[in-house]
N, C-alpha and C. Protein backbone atom coordinates (compact mmCIF):
# COMPACT_ATOMS: atom_id res chain seq x y z
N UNK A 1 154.91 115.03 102.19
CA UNK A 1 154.00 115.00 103.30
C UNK A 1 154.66 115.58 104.54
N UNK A 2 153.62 116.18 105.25
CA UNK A 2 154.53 116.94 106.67
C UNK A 2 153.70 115.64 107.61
N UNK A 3 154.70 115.60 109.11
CA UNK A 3 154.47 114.81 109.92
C UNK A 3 154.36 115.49 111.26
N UNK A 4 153.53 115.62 111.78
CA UNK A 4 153.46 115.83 113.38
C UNK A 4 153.00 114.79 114.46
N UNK A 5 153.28 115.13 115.75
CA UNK A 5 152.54 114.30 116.57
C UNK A 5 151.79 114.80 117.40
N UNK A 6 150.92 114.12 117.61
CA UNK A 6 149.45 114.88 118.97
C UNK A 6 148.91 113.98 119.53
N UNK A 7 148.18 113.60 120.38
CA UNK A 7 147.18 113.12 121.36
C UNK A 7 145.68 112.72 120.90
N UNK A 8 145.16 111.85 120.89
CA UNK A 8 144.21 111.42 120.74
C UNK A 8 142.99 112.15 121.45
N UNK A 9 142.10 113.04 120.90
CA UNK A 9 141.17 113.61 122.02
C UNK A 9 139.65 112.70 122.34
N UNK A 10 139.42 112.55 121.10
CA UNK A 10 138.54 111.58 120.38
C UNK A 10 138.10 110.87 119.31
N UNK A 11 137.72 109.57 119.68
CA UNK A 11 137.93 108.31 118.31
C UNK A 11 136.75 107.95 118.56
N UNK A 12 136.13 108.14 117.28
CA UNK A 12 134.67 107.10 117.21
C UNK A 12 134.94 105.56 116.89
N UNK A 13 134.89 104.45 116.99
CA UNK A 13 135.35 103.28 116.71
C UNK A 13 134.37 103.14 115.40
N UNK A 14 132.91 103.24 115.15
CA UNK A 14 132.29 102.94 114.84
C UNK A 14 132.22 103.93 113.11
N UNK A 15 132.99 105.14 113.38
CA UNK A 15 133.22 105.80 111.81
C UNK A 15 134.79 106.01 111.49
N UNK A 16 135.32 105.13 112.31
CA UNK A 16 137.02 105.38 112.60
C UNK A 16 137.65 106.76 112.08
N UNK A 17 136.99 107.93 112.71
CA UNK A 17 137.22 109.14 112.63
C UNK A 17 137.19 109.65 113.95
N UNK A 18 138.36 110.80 114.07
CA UNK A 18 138.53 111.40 115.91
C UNK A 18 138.73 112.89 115.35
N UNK A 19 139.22 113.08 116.61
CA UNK A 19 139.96 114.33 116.47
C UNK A 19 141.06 114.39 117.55
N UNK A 20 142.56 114.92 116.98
CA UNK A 20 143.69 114.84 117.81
C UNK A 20 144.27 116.30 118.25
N UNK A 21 144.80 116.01 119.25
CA UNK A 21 145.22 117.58 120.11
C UNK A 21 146.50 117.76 119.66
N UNK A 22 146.96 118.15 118.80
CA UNK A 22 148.36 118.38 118.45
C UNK A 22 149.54 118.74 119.45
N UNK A 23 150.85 118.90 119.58
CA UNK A 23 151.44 119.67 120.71
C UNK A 23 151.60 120.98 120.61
N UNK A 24 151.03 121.49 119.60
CA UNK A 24 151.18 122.94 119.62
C UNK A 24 149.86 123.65 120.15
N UNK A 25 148.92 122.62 120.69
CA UNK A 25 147.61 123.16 121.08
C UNK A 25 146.54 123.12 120.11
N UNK A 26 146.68 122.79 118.90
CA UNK A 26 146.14 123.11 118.07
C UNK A 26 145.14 121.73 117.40
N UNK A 27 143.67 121.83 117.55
CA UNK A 27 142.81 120.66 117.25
C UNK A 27 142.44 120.26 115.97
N UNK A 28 143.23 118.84 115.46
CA UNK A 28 143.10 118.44 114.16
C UNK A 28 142.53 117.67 113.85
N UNK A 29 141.14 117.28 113.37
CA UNK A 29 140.30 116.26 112.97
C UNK A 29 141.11 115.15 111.59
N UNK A 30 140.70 114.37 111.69
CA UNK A 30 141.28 112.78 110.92
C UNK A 30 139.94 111.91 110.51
N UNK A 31 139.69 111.99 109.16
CA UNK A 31 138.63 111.08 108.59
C UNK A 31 139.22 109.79 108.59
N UNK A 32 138.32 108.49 108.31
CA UNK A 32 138.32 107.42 108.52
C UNK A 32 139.20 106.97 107.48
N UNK A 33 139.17 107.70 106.36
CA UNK A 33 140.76 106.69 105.55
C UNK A 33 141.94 106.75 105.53
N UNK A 34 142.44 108.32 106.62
CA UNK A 34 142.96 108.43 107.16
C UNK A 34 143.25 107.25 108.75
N UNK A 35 142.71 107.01 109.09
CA UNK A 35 142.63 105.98 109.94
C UNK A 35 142.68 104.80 108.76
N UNK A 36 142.49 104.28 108.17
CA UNK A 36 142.37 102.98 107.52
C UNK A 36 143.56 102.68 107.09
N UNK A 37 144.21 103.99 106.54
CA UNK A 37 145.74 104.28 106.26
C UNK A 37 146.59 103.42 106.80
N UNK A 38 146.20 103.83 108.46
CA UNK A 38 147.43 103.64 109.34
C UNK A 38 147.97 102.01 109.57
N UNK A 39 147.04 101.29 109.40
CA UNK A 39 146.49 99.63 109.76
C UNK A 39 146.11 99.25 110.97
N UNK A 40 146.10 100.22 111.57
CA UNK A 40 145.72 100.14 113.79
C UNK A 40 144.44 99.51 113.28
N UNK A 41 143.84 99.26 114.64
CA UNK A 41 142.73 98.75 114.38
C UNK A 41 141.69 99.29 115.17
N UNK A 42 142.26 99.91 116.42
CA UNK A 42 141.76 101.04 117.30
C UNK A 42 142.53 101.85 117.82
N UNK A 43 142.40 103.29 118.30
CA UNK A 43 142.47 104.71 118.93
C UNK A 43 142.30 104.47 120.45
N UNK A 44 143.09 104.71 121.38
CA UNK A 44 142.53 104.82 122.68
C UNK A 44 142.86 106.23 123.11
N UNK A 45 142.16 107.41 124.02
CA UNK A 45 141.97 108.53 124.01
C UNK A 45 143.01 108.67 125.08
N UNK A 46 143.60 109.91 124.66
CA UNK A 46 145.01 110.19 125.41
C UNK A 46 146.53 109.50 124.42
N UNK A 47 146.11 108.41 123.58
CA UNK A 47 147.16 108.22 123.05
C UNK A 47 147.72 109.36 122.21
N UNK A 48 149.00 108.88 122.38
CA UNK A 48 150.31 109.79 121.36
C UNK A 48 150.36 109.31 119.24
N UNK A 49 150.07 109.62 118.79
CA UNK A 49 150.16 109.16 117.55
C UNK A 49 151.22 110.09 116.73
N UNK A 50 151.34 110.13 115.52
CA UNK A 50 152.13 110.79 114.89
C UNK A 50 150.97 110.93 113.48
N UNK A 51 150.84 111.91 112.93
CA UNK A 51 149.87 112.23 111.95
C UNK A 51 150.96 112.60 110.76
N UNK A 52 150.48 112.31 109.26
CA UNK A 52 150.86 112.67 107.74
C UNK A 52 150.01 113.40 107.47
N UNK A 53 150.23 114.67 106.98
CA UNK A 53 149.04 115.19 105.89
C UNK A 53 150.01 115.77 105.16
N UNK A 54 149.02 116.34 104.10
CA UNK A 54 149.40 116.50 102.48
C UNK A 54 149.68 118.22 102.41
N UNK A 55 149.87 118.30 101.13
CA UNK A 55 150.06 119.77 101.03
C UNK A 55 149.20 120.65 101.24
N UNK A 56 147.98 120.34 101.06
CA UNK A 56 146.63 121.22 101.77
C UNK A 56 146.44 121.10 102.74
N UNK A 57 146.71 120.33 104.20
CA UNK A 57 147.15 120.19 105.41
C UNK A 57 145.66 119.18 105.75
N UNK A 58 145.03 118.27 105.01
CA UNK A 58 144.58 117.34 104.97
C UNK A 58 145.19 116.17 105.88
N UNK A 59 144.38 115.48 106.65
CA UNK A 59 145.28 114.21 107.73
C UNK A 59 145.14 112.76 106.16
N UNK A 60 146.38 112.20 106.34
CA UNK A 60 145.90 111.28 104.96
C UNK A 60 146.54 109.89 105.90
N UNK A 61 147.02 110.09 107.21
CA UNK A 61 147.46 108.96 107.43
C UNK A 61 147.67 109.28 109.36
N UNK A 62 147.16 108.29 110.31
CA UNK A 62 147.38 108.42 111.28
C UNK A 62 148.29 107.15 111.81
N UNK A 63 149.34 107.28 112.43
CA UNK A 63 150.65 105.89 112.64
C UNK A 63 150.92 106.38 114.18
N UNK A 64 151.21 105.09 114.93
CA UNK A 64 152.17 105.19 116.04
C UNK A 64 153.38 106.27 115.87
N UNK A 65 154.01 106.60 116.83
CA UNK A 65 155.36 107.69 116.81
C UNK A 65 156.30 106.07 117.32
N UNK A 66 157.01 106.30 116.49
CA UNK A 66 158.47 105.77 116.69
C UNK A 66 159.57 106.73 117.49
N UNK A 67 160.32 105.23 118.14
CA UNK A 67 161.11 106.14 118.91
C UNK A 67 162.79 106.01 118.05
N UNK A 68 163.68 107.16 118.00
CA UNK A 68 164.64 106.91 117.59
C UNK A 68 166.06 106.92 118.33
């Protein structure tokens, strides 16, 4: 799995699907089991997240960014 991080642009609460602003500029939508993945329970807009997707560049998991 590749990992990036981006920004929250928008989160529906109600289909727990958004779409996130990556840092490369670049706008990546996230379906809801992707969100279900993560165990959050809500998205607030502007947040920082860190995204998983798969080899077809599918979002399969949206998580907090850890700091190291």
């Amino acid at each position: 799995m590749l990992g990036m991080q981006g920004t929250v642009a928008t989160f529906d609460a109600a289909t727990r699907s958004g779409l996130l602003l990556l840092d490369d500029g670049t706008e990546l939508a996230f379906p809801a089991r992707a969100f279900d993945a993560s165990g959050l329970r809500l998205l607030r807009l502007g947040q920082r997240v860190r995204v998983e997707t798969d080899a077809g560049g599918d979002v399969v998991r949206v998580t907090l960014p850890t700091m190291s």
